[in-house]
Protein backbone atom coordinates (compact mmCIF):
# COMPACT_ATOMS: atom_id res chain seq x y z
CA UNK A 1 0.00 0.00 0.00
CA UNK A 2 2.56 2.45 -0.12
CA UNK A 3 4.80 1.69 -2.77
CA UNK A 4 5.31 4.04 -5.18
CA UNK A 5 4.44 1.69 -8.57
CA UNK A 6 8.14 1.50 -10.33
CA UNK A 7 8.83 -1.07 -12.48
CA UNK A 8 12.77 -1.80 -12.43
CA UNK A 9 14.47 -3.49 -15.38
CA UNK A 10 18.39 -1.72 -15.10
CA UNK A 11 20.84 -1.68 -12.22
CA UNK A 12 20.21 1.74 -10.47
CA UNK A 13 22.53 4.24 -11.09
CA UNK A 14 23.33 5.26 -7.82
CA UNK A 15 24.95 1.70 -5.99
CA UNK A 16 26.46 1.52 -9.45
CA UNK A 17 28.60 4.63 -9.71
CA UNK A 18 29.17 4.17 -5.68
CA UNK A 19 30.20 0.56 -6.11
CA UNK A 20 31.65 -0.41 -9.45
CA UNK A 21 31.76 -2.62 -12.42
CA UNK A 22 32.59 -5.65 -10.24
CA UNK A 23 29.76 -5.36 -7.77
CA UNK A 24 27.64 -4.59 -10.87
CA UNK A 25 28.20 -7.70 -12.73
CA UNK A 26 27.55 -10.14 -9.70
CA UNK A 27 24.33 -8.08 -9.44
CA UNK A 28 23.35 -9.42 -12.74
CA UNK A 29 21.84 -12.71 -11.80
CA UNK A 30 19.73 -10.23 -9.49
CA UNK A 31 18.86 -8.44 -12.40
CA UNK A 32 17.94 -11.18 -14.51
CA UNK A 33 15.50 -12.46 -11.91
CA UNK A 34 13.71 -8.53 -12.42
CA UNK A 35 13.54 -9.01 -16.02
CA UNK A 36 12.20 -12.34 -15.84
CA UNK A 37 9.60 -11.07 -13.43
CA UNK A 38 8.76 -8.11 -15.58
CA UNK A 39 7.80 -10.74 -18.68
CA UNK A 40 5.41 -11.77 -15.95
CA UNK A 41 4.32 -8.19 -15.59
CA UNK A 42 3.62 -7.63 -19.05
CA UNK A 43 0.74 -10.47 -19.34
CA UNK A 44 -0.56 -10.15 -15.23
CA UNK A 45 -3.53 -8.05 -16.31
CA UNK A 46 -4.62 -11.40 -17.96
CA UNK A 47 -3.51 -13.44 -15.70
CA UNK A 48 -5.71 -11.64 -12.70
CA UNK A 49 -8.68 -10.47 -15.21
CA UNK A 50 -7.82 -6.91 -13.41
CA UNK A 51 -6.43 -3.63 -15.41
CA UNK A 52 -3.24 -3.29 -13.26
CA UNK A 53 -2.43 0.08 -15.03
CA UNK A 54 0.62 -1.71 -15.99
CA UNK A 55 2.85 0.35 -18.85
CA UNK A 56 6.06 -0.94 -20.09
CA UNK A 57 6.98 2.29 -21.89
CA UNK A 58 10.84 2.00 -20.86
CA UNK A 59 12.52 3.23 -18.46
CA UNK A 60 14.53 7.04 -18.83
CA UNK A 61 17.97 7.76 -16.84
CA UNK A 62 19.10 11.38 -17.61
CA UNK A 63 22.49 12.68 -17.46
CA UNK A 64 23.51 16.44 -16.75
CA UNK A 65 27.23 16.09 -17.37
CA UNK A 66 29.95 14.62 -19.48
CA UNK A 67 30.65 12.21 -16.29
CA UNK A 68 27.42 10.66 -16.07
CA UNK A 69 27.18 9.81 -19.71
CA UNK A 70 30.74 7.94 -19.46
CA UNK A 71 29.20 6.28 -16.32
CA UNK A 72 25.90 5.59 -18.23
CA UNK A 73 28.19 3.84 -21.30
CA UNK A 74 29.43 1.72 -18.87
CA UNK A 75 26.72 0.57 -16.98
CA UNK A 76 24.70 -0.14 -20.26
CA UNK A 77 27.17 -2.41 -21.87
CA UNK A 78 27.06 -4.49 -18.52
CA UNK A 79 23.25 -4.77 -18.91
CA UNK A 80 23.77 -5.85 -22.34
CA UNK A 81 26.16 -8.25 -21.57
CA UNK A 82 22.90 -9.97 -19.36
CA UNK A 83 20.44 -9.33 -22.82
CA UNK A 84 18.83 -6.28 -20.94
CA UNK A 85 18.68 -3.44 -24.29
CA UNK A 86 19.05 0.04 -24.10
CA UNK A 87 19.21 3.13 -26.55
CA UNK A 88 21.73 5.51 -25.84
CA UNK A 89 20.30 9.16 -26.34
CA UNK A 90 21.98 12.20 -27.14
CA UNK A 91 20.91 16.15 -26.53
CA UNK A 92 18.52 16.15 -29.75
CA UNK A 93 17.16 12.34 -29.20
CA UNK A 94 16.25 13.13 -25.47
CA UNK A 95 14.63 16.62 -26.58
CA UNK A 96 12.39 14.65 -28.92
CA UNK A 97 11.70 11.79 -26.98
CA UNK A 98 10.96 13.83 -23.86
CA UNK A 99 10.53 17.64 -24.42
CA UNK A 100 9.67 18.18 -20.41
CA UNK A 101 13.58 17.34 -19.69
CA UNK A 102 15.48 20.40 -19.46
CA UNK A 103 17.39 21.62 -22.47
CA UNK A 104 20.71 21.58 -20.13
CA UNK A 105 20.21 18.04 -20.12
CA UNK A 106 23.45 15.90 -22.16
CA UNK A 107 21.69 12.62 -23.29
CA UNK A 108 20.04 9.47 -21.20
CA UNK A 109 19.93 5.83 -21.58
CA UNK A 110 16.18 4.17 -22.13
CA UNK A 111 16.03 1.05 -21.17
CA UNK A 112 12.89 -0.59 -22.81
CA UNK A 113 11.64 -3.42 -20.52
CA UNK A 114 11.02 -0.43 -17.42
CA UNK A 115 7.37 0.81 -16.51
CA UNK A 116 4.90 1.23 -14.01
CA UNK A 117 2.19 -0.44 -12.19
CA UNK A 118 -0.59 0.31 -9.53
CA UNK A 119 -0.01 -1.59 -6.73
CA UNK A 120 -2.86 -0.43 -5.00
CA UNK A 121 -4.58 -2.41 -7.46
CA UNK A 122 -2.07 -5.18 -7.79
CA UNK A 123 -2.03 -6.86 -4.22
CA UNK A 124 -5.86 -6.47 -3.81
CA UNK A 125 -5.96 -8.69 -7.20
CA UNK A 126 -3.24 -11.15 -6.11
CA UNK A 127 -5.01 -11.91 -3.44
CA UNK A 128 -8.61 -12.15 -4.40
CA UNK A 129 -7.13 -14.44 -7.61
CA UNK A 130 -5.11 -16.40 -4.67
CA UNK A 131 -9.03 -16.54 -2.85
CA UNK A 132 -10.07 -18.17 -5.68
CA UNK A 133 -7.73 -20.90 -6.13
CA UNK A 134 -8.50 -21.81 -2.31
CA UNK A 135 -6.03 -19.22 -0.25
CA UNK A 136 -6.98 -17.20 3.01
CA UNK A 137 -6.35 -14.15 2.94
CA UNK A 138 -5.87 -13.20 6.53
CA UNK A 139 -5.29 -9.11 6.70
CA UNK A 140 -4.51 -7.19 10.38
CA UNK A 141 -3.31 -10.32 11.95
CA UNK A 142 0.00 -10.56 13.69
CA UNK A 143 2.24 -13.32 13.84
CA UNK A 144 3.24 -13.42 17.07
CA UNK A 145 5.46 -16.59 17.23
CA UNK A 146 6.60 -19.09 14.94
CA UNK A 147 8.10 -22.83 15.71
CA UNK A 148 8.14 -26.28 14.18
CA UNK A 149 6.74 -29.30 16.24
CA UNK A 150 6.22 -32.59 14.55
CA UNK A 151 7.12 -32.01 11.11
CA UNK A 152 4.76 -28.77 11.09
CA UNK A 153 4.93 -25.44 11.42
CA UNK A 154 2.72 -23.84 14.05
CA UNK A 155 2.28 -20.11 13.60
CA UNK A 156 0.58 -18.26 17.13
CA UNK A 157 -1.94 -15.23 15.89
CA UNK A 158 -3.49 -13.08 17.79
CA UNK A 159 -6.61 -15.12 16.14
CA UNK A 160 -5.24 -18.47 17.41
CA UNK A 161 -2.93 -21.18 15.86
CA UNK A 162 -2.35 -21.31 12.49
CA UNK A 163 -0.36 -24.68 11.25
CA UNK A 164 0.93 -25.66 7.78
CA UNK A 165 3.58 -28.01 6.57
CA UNK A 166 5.23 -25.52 4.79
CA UNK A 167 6.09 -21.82 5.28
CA UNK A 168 6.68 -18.72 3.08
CA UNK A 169 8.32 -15.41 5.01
CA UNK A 170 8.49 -12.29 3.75
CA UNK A 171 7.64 -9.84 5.71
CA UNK A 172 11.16 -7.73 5.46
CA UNK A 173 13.52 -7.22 8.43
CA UNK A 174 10.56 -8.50 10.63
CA UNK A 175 10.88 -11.97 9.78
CA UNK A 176 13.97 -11.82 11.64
CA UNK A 177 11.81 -12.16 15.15
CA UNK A 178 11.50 -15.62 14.00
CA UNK A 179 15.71 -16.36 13.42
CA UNK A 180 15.68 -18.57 15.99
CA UNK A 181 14.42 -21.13 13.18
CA UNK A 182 17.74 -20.90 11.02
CA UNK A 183 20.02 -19.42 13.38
CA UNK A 184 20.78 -15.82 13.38
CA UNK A 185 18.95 -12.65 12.00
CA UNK A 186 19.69 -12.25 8.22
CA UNK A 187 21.88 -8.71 6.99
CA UNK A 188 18.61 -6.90 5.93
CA UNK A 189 18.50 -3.40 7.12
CA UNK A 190 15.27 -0.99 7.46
CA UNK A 191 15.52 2.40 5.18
CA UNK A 192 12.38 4.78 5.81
CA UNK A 193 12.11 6.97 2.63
CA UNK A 194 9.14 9.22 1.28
CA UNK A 195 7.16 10.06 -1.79
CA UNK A 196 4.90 12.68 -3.15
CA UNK A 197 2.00 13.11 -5.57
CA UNK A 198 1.25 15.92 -7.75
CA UNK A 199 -2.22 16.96 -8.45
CA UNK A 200 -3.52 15.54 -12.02
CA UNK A 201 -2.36 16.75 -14.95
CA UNK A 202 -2.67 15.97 -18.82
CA UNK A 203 -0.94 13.31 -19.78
CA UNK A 204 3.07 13.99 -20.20
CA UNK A 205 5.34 11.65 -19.38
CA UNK A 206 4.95 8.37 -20.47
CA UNK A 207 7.97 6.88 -18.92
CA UNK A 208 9.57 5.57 -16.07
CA UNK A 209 12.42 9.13 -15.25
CA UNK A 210 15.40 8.78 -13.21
CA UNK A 211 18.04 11.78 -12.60
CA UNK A 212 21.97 10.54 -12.82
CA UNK A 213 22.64 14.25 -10.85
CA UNK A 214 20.69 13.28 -8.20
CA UNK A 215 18.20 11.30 -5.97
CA UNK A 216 14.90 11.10 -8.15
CA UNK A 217 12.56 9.18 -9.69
CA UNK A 218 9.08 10.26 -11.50
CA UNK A 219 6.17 9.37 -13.56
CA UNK A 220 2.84 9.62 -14.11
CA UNK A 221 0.01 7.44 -13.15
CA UNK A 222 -3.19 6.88 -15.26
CA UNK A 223 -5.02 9.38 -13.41
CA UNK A 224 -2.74 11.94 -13.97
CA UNK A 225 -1.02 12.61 -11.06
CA UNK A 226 2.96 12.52 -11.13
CA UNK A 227 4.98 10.66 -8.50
CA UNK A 228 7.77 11.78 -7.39
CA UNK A 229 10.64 10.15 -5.17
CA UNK A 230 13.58 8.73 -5.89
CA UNK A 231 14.53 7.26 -2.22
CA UNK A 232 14.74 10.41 0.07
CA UNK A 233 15.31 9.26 3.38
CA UNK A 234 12.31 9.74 5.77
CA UNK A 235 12.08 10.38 9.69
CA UNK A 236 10.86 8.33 12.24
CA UNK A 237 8.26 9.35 14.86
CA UNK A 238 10.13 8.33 18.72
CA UNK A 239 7.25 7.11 20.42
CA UNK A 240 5.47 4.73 17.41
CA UNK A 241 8.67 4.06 15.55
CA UNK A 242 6.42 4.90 12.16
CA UNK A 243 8.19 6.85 9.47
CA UNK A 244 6.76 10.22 8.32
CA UNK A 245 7.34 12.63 5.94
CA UNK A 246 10.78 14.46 6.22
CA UNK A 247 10.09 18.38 5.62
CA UNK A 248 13.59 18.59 4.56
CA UNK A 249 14.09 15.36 2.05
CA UNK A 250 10.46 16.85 0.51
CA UNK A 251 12.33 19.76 -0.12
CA UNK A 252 15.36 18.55 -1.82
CA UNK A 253 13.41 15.87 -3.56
CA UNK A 254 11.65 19.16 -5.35
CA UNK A 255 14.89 20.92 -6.00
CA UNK A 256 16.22 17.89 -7.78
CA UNK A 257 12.74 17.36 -10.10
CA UNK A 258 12.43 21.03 -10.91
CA UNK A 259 16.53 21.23 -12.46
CA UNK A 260 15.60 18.33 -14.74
CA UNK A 261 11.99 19.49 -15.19
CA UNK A 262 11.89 22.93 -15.05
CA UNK A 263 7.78 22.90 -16.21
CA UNK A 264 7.03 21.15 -12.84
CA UNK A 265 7.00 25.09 -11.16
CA UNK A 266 3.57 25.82 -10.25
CA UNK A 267 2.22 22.24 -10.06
CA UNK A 268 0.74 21.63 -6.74
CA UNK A 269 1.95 18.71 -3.97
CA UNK A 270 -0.98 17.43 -2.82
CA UNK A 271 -0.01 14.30 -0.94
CA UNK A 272 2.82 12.59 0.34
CA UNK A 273 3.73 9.27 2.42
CA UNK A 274 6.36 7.40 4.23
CA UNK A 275 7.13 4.03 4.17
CA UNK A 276 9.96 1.45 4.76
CA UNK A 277 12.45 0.45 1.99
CA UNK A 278 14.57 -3.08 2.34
CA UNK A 279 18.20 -3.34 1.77
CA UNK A 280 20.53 -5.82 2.18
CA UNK A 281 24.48 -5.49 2.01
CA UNK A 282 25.26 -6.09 -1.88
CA UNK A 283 21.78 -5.37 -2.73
CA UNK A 284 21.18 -8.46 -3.77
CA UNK A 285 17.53 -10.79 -3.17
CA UNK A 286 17.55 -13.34 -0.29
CA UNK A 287 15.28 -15.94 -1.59
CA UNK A 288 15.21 -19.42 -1.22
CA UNK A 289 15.07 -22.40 1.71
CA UNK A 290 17.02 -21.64 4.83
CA UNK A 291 17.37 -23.35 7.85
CA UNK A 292 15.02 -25.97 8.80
CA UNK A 293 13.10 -27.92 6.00
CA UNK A 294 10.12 -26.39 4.17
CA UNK A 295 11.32 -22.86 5.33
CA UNK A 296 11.57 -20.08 2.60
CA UNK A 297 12.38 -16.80 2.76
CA UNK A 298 11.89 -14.30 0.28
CA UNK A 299 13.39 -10.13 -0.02
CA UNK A 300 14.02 -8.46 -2.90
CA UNK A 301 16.10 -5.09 -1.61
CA UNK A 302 14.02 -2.05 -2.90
CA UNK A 303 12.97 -3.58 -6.14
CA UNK A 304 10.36 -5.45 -4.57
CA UNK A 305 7.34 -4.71 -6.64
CA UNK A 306 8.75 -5.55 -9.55
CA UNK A 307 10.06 -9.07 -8.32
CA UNK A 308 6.81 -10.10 -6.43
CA UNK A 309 5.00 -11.72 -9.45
CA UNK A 310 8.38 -14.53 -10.07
């Protein structure tokens, strides 16, 4: 409920300029598994008889300097190198392809498999397709323990036992109350960040945008409204531990989208939100069996949305 609808298909920028060509190409079996996910994507409207508002117009990283193109180069022919395509753009391409961007703008790279989706639609439809193939669909009910007795799991809710022989966790860093079943917590670390949503407008971007000169990320959903983000960090309320929205990241998060699109001055904020990203050390999933048998665990570091269908 509050992710912000992104549909990844490149290594992000950001870890990659921070951490290199080597950490990028043992991050490409992690990519693979998004692009395999996204081919899943691309027919789930089908699939779960629902319009997901999914678009799979490709996916737009701008650069603002000589730097960031070189950086951009590189990145791309490691993508290639795992069969994910990209155009490179220059000045006059990008101008065409996106007028909005600012003129001071050098080039991007569009990656074609990247989109959107409306995951306030999506998880209502997983689950009412997962209803209808026999699931329950238990929602506002804590798992408050977890152990394994006689060759079944036995989960304690605060609506009484639940058992089953096997068991799925993902539920982020909490799943680590229940280490005590494979030994010690797993390296996945809690990041609050922030979005915000523009009143609607007519429809203008038609593409998933990313900044290479800074934190950002925008693009339009089918009502019209933009989103904006791009993983500003949010704070943390003392008392109920819930993130909220950081006056100062909202700020800078602006600054950022109106230097590469100057026309967004005027539009009106008119919501925003704060939830809780996942990371992990290289970035990289945790999925599989771990620990005792018929235990999986499943986390997908900040691309989680568009891994959930695989």
């Amino acid at each position: 409920g509050r992710n912000a609808g992104s549909l990844h298909g490149q290594i992000q920028h950001a870890p990659f300029v921070e951490r290199g060509d080597d950490w990028a190409r043992g991050f490409l079996p992690s990519l693979q598994f998004l692009v395999d996910s996204l081919e899943i994507w691309s027919g789930l409207a089908t699939l779960l008889d629902v319009d997901l508002e999914v678009s799979l117009n490709g996916g737009l990283l701008v650069a603002e300097t000589e730097e960031q193109m070189r950086d951009i180069e590189r990145k791309v022919a490691i993508e290639r190198s795992a069969g994910v395509e990209s155009e490179i753009l220059g000045p006059s391409d990008l101008q065409r392809f996106a007028p909005y961007i600012s003129d001071s703008m050098l080039g991007a790279q569009l990656c074609y498999l990247e989109g959107t989706a409306n995951p306030l639609v999506a998880a209502p439809a997983f689950a009412k397709a997962a209803q209808g193939l026999g699931a329950r669909v238990l929602t506002n009910t804590r798992v408050q323990g977890l152990d394994r007795s006689g060759g079944r799991f036995i989960a304690a809710t605060d609506i009484g036992e639940v058992s089953a022989e096997r068991v799925v966790l993902a539920a982020g860093n909490d799943m680590n109350r229940f280490s005590n079943l494979w030994g010690k917590p797993l390296p996945i670390v809690d990041e609050p960040v922030q979005v915000g949503v523009t009143e609607p407008l007519t429809p203008w971007v038609h593409n998933l945008v990313y900044f290479a000169g800074g934190k950002l990320s925008f693009k339009q959903a089918k009502a019209g409204t933009l989103v904006i983000g791009g993983g500003w960090a949010a704070d943390v309320d003392t008392v109920s531990g819930v993130p909220r929205v950081s006056p100062y990241s909202l700020s800078a998060n602006m600054e950022v989208a109106l230097r590469l699109v100057p026309e967004l001055a005027g539009v009106r904020l008119i919501r925003t939100w704060a939830g809780i990203g996942l990371a992990t050390p290289d970035l990289a999933p945790i999925i599989g069996g771990l620990g005792v048998t018929g235990l999986i665990v499943g986390v997908y570091p900040w691309m989680g949305l568009t891994a959930g269908p695989l």
